[in-house]
PDB file of N, CA and C in Angstrom:
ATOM      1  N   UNK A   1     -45.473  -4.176  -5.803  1.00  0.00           N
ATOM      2  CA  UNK A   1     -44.250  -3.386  -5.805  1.00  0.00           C
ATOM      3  C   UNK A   1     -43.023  -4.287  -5.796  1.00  0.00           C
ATOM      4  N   UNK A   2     -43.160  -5.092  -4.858  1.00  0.00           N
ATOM      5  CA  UNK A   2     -41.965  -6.273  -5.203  1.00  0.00           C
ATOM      6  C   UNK A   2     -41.824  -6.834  -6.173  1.00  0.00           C
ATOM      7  N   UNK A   3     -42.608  -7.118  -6.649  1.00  0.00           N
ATOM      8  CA  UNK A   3     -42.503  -7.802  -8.377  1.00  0.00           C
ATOM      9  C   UNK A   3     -41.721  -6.917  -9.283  1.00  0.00           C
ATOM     10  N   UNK A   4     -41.908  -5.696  -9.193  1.00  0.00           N
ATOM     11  CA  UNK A   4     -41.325  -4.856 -10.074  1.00  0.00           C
ATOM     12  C   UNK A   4     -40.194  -4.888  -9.739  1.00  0.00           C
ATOM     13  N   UNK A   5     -39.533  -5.117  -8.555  1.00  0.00           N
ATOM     14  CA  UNK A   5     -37.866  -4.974  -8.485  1.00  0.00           C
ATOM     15  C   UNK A   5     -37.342  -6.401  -8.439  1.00  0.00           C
ATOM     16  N   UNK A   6     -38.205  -6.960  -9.119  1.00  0.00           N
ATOM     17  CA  UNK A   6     -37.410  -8.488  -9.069  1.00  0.00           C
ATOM     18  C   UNK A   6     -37.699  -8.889 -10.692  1.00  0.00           C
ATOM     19  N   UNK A   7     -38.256  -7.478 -11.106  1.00  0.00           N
ATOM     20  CA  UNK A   7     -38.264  -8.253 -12.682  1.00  0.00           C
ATOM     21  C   UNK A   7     -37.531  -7.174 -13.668  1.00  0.00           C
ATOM     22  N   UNK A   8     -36.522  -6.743 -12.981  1.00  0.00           N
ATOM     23  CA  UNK A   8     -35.280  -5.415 -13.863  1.00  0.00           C
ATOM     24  C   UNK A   8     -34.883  -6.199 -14.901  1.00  0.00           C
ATOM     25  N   UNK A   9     -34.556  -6.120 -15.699  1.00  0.00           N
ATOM     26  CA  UNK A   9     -33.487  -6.440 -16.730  1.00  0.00           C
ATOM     27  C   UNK A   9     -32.518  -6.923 -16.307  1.00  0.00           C
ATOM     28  N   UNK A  10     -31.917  -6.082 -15.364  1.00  0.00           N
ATOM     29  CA  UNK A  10     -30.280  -6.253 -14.722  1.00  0.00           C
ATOM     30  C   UNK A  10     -30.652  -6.642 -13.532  1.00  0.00           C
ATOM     31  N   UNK A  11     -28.726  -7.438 -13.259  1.00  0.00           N
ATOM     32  CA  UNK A  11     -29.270  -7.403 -11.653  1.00  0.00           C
ATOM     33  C   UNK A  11     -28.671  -6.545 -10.981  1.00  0.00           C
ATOM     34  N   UNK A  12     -29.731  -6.604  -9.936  1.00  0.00           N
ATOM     35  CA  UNK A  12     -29.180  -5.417  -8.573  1.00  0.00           C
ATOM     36  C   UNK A  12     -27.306  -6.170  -7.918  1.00  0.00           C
ATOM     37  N   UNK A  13     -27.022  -4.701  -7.326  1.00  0.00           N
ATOM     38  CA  UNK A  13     -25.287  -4.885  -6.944  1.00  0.00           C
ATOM     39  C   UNK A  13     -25.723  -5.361  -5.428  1.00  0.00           C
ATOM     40  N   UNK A  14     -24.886  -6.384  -4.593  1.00  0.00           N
ATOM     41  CA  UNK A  14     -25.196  -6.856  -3.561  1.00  0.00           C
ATOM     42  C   UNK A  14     -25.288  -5.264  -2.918  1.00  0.00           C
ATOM     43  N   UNK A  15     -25.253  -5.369  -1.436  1.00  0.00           N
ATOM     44  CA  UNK A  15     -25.021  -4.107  -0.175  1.00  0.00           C
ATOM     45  C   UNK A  15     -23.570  -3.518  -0.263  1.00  0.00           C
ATOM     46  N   UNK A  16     -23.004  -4.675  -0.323  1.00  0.00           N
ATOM     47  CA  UNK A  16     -21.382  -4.397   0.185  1.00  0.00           C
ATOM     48  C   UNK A  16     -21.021  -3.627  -1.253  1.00  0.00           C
ATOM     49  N   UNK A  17     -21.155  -4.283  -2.629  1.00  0.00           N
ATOM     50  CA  UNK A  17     -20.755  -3.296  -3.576  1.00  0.00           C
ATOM     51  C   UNK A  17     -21.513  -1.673  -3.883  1.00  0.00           C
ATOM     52  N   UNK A  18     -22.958  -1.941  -3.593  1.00  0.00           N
ATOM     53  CA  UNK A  18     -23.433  -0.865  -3.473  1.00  0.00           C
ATOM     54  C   UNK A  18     -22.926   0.457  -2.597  1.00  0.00           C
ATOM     55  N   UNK A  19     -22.496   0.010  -1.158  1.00  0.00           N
ATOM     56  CA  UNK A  19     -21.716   0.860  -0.462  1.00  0.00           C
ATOM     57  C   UNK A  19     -20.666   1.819  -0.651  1.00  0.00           C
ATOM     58  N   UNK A  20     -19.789   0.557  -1.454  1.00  0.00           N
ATOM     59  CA  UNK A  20     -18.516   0.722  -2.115  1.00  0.00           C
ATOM     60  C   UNK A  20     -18.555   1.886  -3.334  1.00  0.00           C
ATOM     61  N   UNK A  21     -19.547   1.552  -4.469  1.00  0.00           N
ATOM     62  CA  UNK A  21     -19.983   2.704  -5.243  1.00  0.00           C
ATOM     63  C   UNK A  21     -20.333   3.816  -4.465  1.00  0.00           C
ATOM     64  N   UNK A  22     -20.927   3.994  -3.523  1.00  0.00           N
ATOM     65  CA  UNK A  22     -21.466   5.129  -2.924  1.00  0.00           C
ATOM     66  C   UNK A  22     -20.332   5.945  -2.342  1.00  0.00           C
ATOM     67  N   UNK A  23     -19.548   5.784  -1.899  1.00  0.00           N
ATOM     68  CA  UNK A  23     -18.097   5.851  -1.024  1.00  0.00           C
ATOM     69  C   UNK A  23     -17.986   6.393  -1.976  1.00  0.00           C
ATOM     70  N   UNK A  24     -17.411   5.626  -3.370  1.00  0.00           N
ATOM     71  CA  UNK A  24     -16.620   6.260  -4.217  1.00  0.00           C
ATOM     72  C   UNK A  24     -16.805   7.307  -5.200  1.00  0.00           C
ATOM     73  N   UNK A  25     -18.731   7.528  -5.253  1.00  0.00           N
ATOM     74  CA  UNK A  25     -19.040   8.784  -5.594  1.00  0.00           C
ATOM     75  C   UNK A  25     -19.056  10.082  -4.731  1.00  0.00           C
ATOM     76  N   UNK A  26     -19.064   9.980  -3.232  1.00  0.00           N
ATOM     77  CA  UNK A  26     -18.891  10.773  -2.580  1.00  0.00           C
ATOM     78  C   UNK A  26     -17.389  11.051  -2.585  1.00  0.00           C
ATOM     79  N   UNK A  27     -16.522  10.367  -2.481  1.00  0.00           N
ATOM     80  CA  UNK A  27     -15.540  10.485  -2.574  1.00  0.00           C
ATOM     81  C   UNK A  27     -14.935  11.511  -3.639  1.00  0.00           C
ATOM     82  N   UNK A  28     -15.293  11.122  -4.921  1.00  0.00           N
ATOM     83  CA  UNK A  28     -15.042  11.255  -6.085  1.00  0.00           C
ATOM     84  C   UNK A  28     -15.645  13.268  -6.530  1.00  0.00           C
ATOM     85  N   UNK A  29     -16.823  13.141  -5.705  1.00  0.00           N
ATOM     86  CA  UNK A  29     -17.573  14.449  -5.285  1.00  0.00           C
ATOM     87  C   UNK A  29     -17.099  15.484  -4.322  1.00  0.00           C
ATOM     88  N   UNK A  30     -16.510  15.200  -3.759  1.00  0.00           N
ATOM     89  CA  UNK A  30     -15.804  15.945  -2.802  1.00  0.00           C
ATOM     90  C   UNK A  30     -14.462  16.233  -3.017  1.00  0.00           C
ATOM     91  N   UNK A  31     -13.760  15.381  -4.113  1.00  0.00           N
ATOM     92  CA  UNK A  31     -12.284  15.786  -4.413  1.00  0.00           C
ATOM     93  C   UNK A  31     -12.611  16.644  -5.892  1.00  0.00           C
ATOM     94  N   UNK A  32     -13.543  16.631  -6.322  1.00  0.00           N
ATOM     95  CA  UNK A  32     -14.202  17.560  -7.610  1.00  0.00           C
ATOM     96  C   UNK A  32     -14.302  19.226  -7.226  1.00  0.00           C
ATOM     97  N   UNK A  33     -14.794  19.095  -6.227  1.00  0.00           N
ATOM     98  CA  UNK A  33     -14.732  20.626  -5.599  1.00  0.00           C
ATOM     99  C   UNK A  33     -13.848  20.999  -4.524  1.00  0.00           C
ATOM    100  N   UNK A  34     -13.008  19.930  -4.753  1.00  0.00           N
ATOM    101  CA  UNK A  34     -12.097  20.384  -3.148  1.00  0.00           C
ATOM    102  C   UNK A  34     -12.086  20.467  -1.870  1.00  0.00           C
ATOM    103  N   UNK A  35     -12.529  19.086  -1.087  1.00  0.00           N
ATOM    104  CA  UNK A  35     -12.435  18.601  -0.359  1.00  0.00           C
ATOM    105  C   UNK A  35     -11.931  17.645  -0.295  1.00  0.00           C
ATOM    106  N   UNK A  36     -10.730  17.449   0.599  1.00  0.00           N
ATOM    107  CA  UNK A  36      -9.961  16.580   0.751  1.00  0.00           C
ATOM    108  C   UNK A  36     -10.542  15.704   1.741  1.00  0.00           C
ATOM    109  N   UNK A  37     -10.300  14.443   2.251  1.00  0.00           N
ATOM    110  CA  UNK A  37     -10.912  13.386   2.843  1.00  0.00           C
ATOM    111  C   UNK A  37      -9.543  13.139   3.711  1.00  0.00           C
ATOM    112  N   UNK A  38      -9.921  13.669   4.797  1.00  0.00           N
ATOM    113  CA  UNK A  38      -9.464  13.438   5.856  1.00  0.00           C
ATOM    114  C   UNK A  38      -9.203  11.520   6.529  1.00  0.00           C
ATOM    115  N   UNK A  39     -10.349  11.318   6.633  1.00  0.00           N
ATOM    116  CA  UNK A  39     -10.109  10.459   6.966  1.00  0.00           C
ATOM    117  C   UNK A  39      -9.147   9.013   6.316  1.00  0.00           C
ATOM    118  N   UNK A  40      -9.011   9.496   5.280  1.00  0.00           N
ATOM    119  CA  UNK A  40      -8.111   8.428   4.199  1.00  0.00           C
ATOM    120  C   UNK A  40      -7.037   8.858   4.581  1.00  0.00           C
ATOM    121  N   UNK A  41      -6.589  10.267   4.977  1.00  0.00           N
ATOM    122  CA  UNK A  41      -5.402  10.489   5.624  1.00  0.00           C
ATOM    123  C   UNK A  41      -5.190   9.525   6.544  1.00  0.00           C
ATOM    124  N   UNK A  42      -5.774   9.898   7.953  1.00  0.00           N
ATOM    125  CA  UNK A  42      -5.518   9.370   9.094  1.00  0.00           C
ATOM    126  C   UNK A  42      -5.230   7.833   8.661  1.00  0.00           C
ATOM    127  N   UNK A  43      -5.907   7.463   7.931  1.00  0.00           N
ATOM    128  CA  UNK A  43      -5.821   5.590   7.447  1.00  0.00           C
ATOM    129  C   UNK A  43      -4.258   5.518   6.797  1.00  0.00           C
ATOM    130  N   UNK A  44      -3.873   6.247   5.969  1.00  0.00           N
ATOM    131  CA  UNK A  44      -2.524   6.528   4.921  1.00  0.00           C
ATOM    132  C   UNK A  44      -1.512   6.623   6.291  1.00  0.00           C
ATOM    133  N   UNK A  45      -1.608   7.597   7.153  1.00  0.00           N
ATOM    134  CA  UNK A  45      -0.437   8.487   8.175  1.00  0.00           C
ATOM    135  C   UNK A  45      -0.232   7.167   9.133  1.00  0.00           C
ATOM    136  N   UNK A  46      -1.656   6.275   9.505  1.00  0.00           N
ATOM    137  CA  UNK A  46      -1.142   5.713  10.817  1.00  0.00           C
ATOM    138  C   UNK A  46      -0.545   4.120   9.981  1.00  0.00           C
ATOM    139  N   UNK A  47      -0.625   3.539   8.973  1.00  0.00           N
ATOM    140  CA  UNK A  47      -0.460   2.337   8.117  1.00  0.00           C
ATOM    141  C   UNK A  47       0.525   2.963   7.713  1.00  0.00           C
ATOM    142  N   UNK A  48       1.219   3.941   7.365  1.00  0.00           N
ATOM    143  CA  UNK A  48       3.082   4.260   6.866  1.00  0.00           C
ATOM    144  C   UNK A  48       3.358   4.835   7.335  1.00  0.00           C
ATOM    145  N   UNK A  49       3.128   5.696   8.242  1.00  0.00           N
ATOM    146  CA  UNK A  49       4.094   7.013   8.667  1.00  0.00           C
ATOM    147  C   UNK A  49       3.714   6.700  10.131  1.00  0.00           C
ATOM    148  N   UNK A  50       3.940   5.576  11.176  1.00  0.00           N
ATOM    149  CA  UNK A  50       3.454   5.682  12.798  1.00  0.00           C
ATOM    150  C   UNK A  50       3.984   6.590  13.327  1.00  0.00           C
ATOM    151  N   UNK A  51       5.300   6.886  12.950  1.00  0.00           N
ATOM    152  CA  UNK A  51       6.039   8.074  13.592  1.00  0.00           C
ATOM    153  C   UNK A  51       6.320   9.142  13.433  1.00  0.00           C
ATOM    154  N   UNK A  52       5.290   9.632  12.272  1.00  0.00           N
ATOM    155  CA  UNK A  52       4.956  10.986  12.458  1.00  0.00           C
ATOM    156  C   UNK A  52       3.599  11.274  13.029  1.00  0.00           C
ATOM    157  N   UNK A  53       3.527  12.491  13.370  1.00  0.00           N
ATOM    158  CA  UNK A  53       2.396  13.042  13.979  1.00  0.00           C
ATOM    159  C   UNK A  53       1.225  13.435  12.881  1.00  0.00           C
ATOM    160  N   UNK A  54      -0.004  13.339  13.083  1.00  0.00           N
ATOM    161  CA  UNK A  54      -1.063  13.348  12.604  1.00  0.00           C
ATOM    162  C   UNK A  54      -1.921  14.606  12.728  1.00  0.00           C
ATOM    163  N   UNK A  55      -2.084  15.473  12.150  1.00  0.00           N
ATOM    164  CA  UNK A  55      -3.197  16.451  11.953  1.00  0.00           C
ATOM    165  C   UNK A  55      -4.107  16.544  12.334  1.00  0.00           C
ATOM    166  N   UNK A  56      -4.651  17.653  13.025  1.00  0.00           N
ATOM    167  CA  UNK A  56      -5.577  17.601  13.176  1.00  0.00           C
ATOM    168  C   UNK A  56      -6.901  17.976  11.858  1.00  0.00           C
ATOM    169  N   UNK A  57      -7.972  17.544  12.503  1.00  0.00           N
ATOM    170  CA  UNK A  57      -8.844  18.136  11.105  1.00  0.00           C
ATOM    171  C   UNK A  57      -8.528  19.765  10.198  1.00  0.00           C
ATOM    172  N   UNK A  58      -8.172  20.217  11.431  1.00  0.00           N
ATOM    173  CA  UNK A  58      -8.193  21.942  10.633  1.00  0.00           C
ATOM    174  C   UNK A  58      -7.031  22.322  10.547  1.00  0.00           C
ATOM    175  N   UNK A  59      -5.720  21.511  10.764  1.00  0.00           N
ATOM    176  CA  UNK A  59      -4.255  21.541  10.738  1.00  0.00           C
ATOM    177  C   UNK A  59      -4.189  20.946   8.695  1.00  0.00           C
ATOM    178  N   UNK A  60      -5.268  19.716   9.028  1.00  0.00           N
ATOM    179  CA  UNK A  60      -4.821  18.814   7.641  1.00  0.00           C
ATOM    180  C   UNK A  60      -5.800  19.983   6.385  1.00  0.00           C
ATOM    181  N   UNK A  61      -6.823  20.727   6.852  1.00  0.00           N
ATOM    182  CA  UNK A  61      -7.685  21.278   5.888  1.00  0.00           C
ATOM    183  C   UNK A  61      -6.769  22.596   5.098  1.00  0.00           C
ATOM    184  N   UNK A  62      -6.441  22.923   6.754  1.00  0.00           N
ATOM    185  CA  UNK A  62      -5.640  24.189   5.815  1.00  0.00           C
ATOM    186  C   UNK A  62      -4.188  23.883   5.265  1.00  0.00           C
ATOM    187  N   UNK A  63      -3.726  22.823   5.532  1.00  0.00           N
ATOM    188  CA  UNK A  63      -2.853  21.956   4.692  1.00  0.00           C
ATOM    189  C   UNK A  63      -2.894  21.764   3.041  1.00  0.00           C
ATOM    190  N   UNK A  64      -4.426  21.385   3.105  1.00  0.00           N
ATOM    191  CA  UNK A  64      -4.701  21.347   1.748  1.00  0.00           C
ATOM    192  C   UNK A  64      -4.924  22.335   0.594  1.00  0.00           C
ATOM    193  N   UNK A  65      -5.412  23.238   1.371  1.00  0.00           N
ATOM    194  CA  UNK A  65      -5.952  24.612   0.815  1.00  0.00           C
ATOM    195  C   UNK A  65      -4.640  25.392   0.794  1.00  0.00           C
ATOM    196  N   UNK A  66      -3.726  25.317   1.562  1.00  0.00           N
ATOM    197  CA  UNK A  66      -2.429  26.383   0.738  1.00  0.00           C
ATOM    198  C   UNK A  66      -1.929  25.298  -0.222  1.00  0.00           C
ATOM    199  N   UNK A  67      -2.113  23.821  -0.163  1.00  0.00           N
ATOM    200  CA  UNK A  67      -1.645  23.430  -1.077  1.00  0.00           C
ATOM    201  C   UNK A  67      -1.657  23.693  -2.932  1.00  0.00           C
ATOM    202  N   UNK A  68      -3.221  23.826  -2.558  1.00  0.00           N
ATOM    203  CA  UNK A  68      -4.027  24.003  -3.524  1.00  0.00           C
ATOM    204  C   UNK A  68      -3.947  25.558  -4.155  1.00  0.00           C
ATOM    205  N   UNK A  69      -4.237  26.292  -3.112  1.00  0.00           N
ATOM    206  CA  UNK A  69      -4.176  27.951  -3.594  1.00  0.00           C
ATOM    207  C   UNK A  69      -2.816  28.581  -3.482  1.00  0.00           C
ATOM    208  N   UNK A  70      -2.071  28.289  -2.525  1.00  0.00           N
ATOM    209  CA  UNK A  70      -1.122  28.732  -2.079  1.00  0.00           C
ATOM    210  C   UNK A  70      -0.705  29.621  -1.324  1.00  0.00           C
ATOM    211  N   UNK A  71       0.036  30.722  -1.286  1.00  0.00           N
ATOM    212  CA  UNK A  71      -0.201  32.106  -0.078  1.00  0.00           C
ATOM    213  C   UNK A  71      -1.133  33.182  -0.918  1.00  0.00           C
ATOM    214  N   UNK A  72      -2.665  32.615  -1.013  1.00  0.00           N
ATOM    215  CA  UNK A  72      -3.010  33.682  -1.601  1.00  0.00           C
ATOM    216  C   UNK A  72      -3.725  33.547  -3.326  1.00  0.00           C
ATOM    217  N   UNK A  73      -5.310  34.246  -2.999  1.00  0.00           N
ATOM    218  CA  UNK A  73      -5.491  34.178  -4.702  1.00  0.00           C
ATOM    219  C   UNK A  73      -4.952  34.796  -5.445  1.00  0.00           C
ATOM    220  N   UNK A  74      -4.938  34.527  -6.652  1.00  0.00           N
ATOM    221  CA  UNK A  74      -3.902  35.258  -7.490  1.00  0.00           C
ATOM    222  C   UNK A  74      -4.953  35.455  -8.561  1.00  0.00           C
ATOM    223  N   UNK A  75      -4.540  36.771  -8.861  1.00  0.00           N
ATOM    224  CA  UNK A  75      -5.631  37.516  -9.866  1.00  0.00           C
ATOM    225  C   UNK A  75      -5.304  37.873 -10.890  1.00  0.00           C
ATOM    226  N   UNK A  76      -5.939  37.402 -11.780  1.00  0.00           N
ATOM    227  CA  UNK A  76      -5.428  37.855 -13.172  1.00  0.00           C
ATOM    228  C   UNK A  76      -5.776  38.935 -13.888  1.00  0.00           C
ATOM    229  N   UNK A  77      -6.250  40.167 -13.107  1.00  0.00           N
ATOM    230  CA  UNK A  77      -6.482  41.265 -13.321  1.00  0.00           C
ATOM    231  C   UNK A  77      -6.333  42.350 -12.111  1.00  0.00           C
TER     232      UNK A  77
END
């Protein structure tokens, strides 16, 4: 079995880039259907903004979601 993963064509991505891809498909997966990533907030709010106040998880969610929808679905029928 080891032989076979040491004789790919390509080479394998170290850990650290592998991670990094993974992050960024979850990432990438979750802003596809609308989920916002909180935690990149908190990283963004406390690195530029120290002096404002920070959200909570369900302060920043429904933040996003009127952002997104607004007051309300709107129907086109």
């Amino acid at each position: 079995m080891r032989e076979a993963i040491t004789n790919l064509p390509w080479k394998l991505p170290d850990a650290g880039r592998l991670k990094t891809l993974v992050a960024r498909i979850k990432e990438t997966s979750r802003l596809m259907v609308g989920i916002p990533d909180y935690d990149r907030y908190v990283e963004h709010m406390s690195a530029n903004h120290p002096e404002q106040p920070i959200m909570s998880y369900r302060e920043f969610f429904d933040n996003r979601q009127q952002a997104r929808y607004g007051k309300g679905m709107k129907r086109c029928c």
